[in-house]
Protein backbone atom coordinates (compact mmCIF):
# COMPACT_ATOMS: atom_id res chain seq x y z
CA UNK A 1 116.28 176.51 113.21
CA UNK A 2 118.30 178.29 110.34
CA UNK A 3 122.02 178.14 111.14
CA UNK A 4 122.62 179.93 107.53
CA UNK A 5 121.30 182.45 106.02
CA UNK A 6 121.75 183.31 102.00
CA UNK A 7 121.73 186.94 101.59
CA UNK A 8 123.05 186.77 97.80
CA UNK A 9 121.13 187.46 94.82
CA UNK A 10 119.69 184.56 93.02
CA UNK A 11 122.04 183.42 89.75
CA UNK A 12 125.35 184.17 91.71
CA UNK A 13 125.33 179.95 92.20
CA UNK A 14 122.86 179.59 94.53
CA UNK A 15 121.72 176.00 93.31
CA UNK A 16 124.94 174.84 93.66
CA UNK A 17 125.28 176.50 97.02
CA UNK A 18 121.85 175.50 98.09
CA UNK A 19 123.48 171.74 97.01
CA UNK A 20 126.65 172.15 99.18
CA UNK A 21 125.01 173.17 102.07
CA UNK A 22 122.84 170.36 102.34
CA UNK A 23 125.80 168.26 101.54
CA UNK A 24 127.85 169.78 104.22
CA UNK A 25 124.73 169.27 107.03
CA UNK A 26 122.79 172.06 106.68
CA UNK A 27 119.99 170.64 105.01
CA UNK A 28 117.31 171.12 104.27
CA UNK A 29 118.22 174.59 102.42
CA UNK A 30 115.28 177.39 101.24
CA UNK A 31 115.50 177.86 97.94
CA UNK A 32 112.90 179.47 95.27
CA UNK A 33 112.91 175.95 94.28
CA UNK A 34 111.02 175.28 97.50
CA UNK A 35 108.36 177.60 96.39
CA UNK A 36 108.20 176.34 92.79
CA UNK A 37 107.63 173.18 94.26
CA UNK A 38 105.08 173.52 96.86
CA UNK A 39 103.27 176.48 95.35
CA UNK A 40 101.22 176.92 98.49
CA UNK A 41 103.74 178.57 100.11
CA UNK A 42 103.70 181.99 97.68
CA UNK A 43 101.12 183.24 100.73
CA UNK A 44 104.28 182.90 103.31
CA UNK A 45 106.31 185.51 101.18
CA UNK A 46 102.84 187.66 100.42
CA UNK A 47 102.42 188.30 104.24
CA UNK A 48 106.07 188.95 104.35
CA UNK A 49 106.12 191.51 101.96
CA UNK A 50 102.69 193.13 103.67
CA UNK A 51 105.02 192.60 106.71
CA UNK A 52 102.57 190.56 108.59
CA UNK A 53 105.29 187.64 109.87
CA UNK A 54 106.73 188.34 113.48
CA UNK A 55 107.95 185.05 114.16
CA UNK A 56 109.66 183.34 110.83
CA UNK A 57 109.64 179.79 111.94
CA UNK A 58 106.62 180.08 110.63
CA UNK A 59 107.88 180.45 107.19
CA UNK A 60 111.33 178.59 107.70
CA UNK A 61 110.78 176.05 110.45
CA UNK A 62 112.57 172.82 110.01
CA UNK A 63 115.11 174.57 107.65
CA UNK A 64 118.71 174.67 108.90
CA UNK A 65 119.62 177.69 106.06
CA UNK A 66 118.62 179.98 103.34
CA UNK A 67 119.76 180.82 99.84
CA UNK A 68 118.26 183.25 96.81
CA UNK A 69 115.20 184.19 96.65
CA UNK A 70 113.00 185.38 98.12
CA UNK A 71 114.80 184.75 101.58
CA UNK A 72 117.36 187.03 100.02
CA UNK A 73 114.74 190.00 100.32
CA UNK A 74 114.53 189.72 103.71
CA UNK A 75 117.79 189.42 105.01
CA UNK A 76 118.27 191.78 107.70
CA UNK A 77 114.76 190.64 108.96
CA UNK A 78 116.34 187.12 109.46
CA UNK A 79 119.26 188.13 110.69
CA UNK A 80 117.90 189.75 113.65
CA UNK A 81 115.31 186.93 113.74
CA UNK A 82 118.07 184.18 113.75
CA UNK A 83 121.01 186.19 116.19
CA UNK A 84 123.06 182.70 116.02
CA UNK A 85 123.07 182.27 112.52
CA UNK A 86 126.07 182.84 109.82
CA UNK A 87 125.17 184.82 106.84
CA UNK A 88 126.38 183.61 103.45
CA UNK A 89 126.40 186.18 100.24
CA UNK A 90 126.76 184.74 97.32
CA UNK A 91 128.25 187.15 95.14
CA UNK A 92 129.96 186.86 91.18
CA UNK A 93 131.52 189.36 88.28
CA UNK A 94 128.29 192.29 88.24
CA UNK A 95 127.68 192.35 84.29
CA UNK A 96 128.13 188.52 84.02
CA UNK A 97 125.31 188.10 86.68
CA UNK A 98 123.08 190.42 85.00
CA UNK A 99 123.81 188.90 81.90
CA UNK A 100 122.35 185.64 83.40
CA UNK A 101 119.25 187.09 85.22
CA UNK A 102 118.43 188.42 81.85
CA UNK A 103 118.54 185.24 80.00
CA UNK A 104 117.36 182.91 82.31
CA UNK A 105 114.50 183.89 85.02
CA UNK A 106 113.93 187.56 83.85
CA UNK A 107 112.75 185.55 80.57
CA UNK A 108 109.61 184.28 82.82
CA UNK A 109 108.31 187.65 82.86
CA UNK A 110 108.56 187.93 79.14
CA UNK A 111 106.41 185.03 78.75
CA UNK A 112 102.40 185.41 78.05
CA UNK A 113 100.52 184.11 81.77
CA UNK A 114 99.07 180.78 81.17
CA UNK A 115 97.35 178.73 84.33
CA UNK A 116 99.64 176.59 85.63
CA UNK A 117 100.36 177.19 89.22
CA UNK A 118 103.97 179.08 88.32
CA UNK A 119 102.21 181.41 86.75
CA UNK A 120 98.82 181.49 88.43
CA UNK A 121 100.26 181.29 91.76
CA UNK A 122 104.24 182.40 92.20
CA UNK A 123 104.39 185.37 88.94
CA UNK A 124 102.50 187.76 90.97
CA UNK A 125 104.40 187.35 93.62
CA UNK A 126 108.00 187.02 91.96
CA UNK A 127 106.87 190.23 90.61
CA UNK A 128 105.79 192.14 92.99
CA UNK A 129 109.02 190.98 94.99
CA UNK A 130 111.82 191.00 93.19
CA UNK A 131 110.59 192.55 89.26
CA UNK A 132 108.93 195.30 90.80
CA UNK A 133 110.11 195.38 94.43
CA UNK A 134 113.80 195.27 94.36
CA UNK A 135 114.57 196.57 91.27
CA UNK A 136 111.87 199.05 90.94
CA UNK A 137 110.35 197.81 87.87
CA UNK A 138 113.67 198.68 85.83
CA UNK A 139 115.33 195.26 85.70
CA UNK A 140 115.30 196.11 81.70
CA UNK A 141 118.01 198.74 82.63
CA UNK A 142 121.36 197.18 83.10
CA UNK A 143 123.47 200.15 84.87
CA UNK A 144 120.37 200.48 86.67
CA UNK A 145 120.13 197.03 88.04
CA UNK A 146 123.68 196.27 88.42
CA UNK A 147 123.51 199.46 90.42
CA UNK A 148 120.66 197.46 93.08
CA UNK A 149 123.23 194.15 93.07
CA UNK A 150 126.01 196.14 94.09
CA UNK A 151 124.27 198.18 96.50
CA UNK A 152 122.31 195.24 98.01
CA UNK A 153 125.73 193.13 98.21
CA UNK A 154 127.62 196.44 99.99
CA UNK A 155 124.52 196.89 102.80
CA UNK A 156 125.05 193.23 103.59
CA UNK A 157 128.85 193.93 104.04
CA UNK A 158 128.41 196.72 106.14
CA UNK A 159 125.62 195.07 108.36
CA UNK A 160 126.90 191.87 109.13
CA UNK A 161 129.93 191.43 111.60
CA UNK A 162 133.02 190.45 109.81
CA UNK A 163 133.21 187.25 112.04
CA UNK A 164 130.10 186.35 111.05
CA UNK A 165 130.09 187.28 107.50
CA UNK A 166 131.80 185.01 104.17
CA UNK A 167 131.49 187.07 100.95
CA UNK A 168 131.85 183.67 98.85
CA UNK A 169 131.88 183.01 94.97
CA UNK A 170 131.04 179.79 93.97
CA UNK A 171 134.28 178.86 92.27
CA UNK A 172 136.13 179.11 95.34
CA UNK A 173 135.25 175.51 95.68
CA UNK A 174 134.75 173.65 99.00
CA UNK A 175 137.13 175.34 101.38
CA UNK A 176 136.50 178.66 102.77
CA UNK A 177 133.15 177.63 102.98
CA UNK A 178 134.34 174.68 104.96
CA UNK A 179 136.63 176.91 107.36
CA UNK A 180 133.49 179.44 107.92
CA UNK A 181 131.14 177.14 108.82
CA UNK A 182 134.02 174.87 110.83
CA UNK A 183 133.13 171.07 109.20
CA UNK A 184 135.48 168.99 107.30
CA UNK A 185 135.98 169.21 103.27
CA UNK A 186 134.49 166.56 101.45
CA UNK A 187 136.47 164.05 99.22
CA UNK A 188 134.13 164.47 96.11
CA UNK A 189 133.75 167.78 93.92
CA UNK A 190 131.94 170.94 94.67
CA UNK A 191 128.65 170.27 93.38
CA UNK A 192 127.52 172.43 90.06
CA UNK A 193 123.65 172.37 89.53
CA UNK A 194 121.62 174.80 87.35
CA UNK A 195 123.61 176.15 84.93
CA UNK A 196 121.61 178.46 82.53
CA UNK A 197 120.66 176.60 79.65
CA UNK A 198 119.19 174.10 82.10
CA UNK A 199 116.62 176.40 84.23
CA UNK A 200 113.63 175.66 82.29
CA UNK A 201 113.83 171.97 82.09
CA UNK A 202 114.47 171.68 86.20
CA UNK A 203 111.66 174.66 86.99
CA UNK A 204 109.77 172.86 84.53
CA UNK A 205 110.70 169.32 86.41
CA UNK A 206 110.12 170.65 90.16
CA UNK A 207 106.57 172.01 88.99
CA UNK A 208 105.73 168.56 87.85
CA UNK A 209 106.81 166.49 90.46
CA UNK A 210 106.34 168.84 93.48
CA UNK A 211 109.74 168.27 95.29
CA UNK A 212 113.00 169.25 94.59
CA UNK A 213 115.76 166.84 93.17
CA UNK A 214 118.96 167.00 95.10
CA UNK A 215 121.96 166.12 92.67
CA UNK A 216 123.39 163.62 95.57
CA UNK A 217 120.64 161.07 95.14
CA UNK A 218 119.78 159.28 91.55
C-alpha cells in the first residue's frame, strides 16, 4: 500500500529521493526507473492516461511510495486513491531544473527511434505523457515550461492539507524529511544518485539488466 506519494517533477532529485525513501522504510519506491526496467509495464501508464484504472493497486501494489514520473502525472488521482498517504513534492530553483530536463531526458526525444525496448516500448508513451501531455508539446519553450513546473508545484500546494504536505528540496538533507514522515535520522549521508552527466550510463544500465540498482547494496 503506498504510504508516500511523489508529486514533484522528475530532475528536482528524485533518484536520490527515491534512494532515501527506501532507505528510511518505504521501499520499494516507483520510479521511471521501474518502467525502464520492466518495460512491460508502459501498458499500466497507457490505460492510465485513457483513464481506464479504477483501482491503482493494480499499477502500484506492493509499493510503499511514489516519486517522478509518471506517478507524478497522476497525483491527485492517488491521492484520493491512497486517503492515508503523505504527499512528498520535490521541488528545486525553476530555471536550474529546466536547465537539467533539457540536457538530460528531454535529449531522448532528440534522439533518432531505434528498437530497443526504451524506444520501441516507453518513447511513445513518455511522449504522449509528459512531452506532449504535460507540457503541451512546448517543452522547447523555457518561460513556457517553467510556467507548467510552477503551476503544477502551486496546484499541489493548494490541494494537499498542510499537515499532510512537505514541499522538500533535496539539499535539505535527512531531517525534515525525517520529522514528516516521524522515523529516526540515519547516521550515514543523504544519499546523491543520478546526477546529470550520469543518466545515460544508469538508463542505459537498468535497460540491460532489467532491475534497478539501489546505491545501498554493492
Amino acid at each position: 500500500m503506498v504510504q508516500i506519494i511523489g508529486a514533484g517533477f522528475g530532475r528536482t532529485g528524485t533518484a536520490s529521493v527515491k534512494a532515501a525513501l527506501e532507505r528510511l522504510g518505504f521501499g520499494p519506491c516507483y520510479h521511471m526507473f521501474e518502467v525502464i526496467a520492466q518495460p512491460e509495464r508502459v501498458r499500466d501508464w497507457t490505460r492510465a492516461l485513457d483513464g481506464e484504472i479504477s483501482d491503482w493497486e493494480t499499477v502500484l501494489g506492493g509499493f510503499a511510495s511514489t516519486v517522478d514520473w509518471p506517478g507524478c502525472t497522476f497525483w491527485c488521482e492517488l491521492v484520493e486513491a491512497y486517503p492515508e498517504a503523505k504527499v512528498l513534492l520535490t521541488v528545486r530553483d525553476p530555471q536550474k531544473w529546466y536547465d537539467s530536463v533539457h540536457s538530460t531526458i528531454y535529449q531522448f526525444v532528440q534522439q533518432e527511434p531505434s528498437d530497443d525496448a526504451f524506444d520501441v516500448q516507453l518513447r511513445p508513451m513518455v511522449e504522449r505523457m509528459i512531452w506532449n501531455g504535460t507540457f503541451g508539446g512546448r517543452f522547447d519553450d523555457r518561460e513556457h515550461a517553467i510556467a507548467v513546473f510552477e503551476q503544477h508545484n502551486a496546484a499541489v500546494r493548494a490541494a494537499v492539507p498542510a499537515d499532510r504536505l512537505l514541499t522538500y528540496q533535496v539539499g535539505e538533507g535527512w531531517q525534515p524529511l525525517c520529522d514528516f514522515l516521524g522515523v529516526p535520522v540515519p547516521e550515514e549521508d543523504f544519499p546523491h544518485v543520478n546526477d546529470a552527466g550520469s543518466i545515460r550510463a544508469l538508463v542505459d544500465q537498468i535497460s540491460r539488466e532489467g532491475r534497478v540498482p539501489s546505491p545501498f547494496t554493492s
